[in-house]
PDB file of N, CA and C in Angstrom:
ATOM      1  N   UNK A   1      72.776 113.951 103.021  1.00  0.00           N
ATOM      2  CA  UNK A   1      73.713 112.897 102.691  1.00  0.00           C
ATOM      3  C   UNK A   1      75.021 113.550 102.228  1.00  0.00           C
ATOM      4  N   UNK A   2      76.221 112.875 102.822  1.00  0.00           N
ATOM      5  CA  UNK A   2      77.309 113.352 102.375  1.00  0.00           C
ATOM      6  C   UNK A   2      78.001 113.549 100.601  1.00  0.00           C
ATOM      7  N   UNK A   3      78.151 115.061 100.306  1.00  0.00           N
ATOM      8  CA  UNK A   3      78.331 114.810  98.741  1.00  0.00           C
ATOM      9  C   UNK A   3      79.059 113.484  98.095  1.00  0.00           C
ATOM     10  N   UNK A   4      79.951 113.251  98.901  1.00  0.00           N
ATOM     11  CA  UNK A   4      81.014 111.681  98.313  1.00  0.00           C
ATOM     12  C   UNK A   4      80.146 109.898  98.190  1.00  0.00           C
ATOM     13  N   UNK A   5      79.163 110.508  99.371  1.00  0.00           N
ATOM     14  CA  UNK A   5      78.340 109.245  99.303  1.00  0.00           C
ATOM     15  C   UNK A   5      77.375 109.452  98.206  1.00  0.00           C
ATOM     16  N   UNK A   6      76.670 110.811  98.319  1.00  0.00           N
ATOM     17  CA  UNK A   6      75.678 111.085  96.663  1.00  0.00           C
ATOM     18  C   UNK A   6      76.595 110.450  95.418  1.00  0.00           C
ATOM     19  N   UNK A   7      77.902 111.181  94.903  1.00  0.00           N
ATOM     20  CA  UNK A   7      78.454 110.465  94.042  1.00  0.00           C
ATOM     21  C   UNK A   7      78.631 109.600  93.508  1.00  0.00           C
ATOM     22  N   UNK A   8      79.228 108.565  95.053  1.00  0.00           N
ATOM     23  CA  UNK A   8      79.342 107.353  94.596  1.00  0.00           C
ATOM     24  C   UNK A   8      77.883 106.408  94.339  1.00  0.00           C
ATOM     25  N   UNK A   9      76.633 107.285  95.195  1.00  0.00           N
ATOM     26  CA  UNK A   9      75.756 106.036  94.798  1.00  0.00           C
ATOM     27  C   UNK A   9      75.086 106.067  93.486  1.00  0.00           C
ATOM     28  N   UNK A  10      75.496 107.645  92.943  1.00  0.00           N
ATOM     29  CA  UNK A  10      74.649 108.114  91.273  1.00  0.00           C
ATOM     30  C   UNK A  10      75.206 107.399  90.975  1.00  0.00           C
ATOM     31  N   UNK A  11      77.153 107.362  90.865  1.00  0.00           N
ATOM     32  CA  UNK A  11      77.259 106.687  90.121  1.00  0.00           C
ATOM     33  C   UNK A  11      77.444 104.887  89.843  1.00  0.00           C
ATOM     34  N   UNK A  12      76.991 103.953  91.189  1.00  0.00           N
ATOM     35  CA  UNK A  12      76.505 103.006  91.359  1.00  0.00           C
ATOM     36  C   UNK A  12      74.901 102.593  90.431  1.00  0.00           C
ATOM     37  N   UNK A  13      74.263 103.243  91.048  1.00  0.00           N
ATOM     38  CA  UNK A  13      73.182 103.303  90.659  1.00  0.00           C
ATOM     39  C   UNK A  13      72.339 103.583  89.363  1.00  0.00           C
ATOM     40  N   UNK A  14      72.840 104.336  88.435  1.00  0.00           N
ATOM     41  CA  UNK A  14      73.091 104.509  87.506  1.00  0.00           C
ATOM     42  C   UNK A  14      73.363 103.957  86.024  1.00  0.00           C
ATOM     43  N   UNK A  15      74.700 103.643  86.340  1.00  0.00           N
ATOM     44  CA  UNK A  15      75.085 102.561  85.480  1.00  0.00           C
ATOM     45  C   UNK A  15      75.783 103.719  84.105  1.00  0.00           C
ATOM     46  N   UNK A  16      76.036 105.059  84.053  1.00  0.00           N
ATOM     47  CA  UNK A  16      76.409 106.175  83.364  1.00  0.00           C
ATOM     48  C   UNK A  16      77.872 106.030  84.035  1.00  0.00           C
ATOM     49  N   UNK A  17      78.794 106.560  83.385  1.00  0.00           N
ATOM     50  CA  UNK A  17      80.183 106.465  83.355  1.00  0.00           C
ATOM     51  C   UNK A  17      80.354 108.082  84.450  1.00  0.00           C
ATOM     52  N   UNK A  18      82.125 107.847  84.312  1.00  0.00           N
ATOM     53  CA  UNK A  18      82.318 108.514  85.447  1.00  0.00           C
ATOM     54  C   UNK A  18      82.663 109.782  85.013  1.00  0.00           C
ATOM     55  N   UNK A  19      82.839 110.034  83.329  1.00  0.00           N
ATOM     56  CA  UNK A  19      83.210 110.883  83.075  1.00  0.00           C
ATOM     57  C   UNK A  19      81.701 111.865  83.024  1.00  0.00           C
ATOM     58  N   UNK A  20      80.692 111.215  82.967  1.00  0.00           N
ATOM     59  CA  UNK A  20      79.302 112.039  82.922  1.00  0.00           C
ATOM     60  C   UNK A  20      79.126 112.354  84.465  1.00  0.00           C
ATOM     61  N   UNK A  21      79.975 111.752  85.406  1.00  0.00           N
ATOM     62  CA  UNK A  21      78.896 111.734  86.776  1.00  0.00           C
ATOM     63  C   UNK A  21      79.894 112.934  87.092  1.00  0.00           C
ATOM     64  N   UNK A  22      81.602 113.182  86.670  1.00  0.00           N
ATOM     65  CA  UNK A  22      82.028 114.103  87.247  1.00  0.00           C
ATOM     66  C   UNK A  22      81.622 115.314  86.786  1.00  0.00           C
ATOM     67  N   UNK A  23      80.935 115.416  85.293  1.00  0.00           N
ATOM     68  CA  UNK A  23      80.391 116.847  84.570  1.00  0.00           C
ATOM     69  C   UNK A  23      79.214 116.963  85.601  1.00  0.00           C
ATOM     70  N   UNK A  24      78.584 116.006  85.982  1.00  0.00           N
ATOM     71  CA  UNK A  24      76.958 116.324  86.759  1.00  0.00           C
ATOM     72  C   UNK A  24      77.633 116.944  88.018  1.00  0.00           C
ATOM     73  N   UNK A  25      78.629 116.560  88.554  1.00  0.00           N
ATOM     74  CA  UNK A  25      78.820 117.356  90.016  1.00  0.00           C
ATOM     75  C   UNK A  25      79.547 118.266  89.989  1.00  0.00           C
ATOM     76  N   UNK A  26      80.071 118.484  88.720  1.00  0.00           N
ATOM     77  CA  UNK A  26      81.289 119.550  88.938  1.00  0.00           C
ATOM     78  C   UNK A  26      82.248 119.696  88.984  1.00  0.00           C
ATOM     79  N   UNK A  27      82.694 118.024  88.727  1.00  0.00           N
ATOM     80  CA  UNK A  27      84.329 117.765  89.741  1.00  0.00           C
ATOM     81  C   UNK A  27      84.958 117.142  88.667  1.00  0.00           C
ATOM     82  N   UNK A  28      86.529 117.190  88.813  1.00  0.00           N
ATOM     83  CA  UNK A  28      87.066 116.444  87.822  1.00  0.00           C
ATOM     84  C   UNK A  28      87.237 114.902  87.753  1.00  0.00           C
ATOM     85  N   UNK A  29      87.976 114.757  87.030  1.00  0.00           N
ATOM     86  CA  UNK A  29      87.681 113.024  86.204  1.00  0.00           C
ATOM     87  C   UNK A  29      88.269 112.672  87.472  1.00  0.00           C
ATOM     88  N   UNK A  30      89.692 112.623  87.382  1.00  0.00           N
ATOM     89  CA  UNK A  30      90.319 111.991  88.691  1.00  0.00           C
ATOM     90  C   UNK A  30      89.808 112.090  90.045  1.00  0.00           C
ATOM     91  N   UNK A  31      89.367 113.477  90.026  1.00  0.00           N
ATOM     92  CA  UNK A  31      88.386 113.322  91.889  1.00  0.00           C
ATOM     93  C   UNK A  31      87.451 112.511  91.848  1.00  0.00           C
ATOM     94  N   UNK A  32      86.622 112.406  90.788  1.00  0.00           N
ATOM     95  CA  UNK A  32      85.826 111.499  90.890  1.00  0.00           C
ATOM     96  C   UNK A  32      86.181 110.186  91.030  1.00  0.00           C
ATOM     97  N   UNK A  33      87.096 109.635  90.433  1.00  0.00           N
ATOM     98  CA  UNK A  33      87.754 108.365  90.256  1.00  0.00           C
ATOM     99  C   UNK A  33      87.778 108.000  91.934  1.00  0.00           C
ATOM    100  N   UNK A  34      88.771 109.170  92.294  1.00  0.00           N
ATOM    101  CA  UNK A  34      89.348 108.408  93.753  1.00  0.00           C
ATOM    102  C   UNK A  34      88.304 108.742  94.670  1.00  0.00           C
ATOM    103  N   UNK A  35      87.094 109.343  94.620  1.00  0.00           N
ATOM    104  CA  UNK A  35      86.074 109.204  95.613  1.00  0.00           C
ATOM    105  C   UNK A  35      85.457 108.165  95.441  1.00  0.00           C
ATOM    106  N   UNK A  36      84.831 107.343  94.356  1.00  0.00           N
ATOM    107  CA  UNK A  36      84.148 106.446  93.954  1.00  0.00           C
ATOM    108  C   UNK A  36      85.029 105.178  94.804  1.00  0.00           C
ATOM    109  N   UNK A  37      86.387 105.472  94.254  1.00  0.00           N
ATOM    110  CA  UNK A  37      86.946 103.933  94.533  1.00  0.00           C
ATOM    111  C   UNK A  37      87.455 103.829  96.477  1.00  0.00           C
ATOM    112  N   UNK A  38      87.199 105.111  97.003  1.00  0.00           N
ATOM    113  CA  UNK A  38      87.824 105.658  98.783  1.00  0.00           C
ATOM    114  C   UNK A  38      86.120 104.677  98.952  1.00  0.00           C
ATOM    115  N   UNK A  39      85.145 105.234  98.295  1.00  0.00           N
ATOM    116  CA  UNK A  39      83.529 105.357  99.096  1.00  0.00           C
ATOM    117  C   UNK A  39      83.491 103.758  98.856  1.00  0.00           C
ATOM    118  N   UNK A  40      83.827 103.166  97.791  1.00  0.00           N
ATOM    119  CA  UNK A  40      83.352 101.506  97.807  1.00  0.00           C
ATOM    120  C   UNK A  40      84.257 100.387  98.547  1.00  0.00           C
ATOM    121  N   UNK A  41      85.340 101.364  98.798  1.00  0.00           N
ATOM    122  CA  UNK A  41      86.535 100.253  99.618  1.00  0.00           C
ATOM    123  C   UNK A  41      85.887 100.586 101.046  1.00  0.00           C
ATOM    124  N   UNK A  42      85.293 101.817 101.585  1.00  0.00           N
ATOM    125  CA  UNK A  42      84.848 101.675 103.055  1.00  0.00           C
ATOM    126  C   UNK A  42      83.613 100.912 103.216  1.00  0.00           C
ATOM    127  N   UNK A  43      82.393 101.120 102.001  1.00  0.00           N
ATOM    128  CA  UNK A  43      81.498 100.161 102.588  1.00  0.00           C
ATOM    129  C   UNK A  43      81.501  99.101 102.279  1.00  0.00           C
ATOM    130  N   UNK A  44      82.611  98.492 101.632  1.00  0.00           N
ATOM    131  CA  UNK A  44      83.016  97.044 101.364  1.00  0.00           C
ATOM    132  C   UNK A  44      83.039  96.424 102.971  1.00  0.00           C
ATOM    133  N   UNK A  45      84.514  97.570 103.486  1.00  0.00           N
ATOM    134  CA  UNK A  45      85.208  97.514 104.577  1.00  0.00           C
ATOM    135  C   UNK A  45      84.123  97.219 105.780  1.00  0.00           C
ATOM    136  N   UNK A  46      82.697  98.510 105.957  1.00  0.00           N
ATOM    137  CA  UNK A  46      81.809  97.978 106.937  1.00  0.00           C
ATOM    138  C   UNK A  46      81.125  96.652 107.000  1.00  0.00           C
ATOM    139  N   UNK A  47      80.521  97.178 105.314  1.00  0.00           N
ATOM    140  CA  UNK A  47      78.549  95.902 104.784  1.00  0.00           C
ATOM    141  C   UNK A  47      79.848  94.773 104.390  1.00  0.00           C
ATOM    142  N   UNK A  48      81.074  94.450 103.810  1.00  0.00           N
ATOM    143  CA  UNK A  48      81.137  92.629 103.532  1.00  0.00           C
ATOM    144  C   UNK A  48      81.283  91.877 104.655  1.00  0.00           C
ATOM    145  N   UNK A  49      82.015  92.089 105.751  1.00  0.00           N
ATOM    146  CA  UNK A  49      81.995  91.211 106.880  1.00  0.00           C
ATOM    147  C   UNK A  49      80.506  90.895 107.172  1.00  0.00           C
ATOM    148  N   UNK A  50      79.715  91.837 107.318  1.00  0.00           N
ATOM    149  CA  UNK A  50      78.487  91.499 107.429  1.00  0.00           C
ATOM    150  C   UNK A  50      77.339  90.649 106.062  1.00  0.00           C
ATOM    151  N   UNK A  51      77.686  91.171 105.537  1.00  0.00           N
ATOM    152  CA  UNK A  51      76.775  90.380 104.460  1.00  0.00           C
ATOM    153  C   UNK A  51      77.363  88.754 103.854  1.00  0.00           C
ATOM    154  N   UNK A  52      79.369  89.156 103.737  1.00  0.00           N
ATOM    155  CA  UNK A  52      80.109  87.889 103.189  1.00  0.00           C
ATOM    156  C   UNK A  52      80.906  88.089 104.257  1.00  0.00           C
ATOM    157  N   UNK A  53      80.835  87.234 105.114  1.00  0.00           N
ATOM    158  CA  UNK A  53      81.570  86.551 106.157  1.00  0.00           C
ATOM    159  C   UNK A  53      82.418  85.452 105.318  1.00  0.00           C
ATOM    160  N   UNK A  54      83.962  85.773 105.952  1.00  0.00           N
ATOM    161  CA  UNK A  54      85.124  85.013 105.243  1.00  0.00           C
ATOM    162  C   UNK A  54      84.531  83.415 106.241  1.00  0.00           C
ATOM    163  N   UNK A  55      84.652  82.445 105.267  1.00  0.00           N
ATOM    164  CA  UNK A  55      84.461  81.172 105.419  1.00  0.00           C
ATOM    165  C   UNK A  55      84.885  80.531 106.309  1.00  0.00           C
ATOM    166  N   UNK A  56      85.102  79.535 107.615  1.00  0.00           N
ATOM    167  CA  UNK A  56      85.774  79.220 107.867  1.00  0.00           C
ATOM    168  C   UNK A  56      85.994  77.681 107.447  1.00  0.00           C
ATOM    169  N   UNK A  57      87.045  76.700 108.025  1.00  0.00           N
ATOM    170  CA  UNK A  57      86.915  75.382 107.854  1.00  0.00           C
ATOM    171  C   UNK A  57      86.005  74.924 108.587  1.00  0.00           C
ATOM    172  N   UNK A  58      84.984  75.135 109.178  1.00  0.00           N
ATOM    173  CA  UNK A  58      83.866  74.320 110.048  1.00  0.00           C
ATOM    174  C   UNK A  58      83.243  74.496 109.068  1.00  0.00           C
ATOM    175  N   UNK A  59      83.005  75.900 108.310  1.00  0.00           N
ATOM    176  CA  UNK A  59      81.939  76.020 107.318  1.00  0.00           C
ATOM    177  C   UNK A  59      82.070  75.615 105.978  1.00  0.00           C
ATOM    178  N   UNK A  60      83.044  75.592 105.744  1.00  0.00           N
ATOM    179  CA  UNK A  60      83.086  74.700 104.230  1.00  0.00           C
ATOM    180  C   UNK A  60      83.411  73.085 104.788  1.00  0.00           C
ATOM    181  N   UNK A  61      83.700  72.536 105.801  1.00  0.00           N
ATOM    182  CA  UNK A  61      83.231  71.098 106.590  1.00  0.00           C
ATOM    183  C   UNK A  61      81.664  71.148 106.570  1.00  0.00           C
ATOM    184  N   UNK A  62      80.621  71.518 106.848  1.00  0.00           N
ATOM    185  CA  UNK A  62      79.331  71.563 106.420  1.00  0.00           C
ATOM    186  C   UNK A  62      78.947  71.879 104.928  1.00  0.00           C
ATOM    187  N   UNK A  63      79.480  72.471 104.132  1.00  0.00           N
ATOM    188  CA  UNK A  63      79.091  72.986 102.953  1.00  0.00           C
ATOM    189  C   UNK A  63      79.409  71.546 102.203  1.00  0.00           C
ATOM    190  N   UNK A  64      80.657  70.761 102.160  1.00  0.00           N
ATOM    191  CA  UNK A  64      80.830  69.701 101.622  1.00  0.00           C
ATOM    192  C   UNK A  64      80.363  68.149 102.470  1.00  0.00           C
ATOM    193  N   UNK A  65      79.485  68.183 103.501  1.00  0.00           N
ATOM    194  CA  UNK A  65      78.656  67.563 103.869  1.00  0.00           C
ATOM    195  C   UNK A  65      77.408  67.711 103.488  1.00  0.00           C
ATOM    196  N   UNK A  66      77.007  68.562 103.290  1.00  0.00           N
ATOM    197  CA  UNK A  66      75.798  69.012 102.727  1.00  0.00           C
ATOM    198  C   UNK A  66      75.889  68.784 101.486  1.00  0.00           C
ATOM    199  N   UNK A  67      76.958  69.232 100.599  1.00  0.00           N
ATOM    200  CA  UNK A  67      76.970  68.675  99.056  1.00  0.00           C
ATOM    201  C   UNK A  67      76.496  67.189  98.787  1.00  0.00           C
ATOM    202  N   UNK A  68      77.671  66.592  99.732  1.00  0.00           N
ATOM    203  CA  UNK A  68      78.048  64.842  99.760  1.00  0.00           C
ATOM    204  C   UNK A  68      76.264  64.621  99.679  1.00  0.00           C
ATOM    205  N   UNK A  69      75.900  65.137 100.931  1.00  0.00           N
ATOM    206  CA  UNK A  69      74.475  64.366 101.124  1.00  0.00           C
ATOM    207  C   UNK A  69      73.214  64.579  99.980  1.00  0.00           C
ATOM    208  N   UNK A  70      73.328  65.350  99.595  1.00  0.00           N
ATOM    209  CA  UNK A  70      72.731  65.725  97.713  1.00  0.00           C
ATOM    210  C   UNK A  70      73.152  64.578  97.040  1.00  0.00           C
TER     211      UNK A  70
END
């Protein structure tokens, strides 16, 4: 696994700050910073379209039909 992806998922996963995750790898505060925040803007960028698909008006036209009918 790529070191930037290890990083970011210790420090996902975790729940330990960034100043402990950059002493665990070696790296400084700021590298760590901007790998964490490069690694979660790309798999935002791949996994949200897929997981949160932007809404459209057909779909919030069903979502508030579906409410109504509740």
């Amino acid at each position: 696994m790529p070191e930037r992806l290890r990083i970011t998922l210790r420090y996902l996963a975790s729940g330990i700050n960034q100043k402990d995750v950059a002493r665990y790898f070696s790296v400084g505060n700021s590298t760590i910073c901007k790998i964490i925040r490069e690694v979660c803007l790309a798999i935002w960028d791949v996994l949200g379209p897929v997981f949160l698909p932007r809404p459209t008006p057909h779909h919030w036209k069903r979502v508030t039909e579906e409410f109504g009918n509740k």
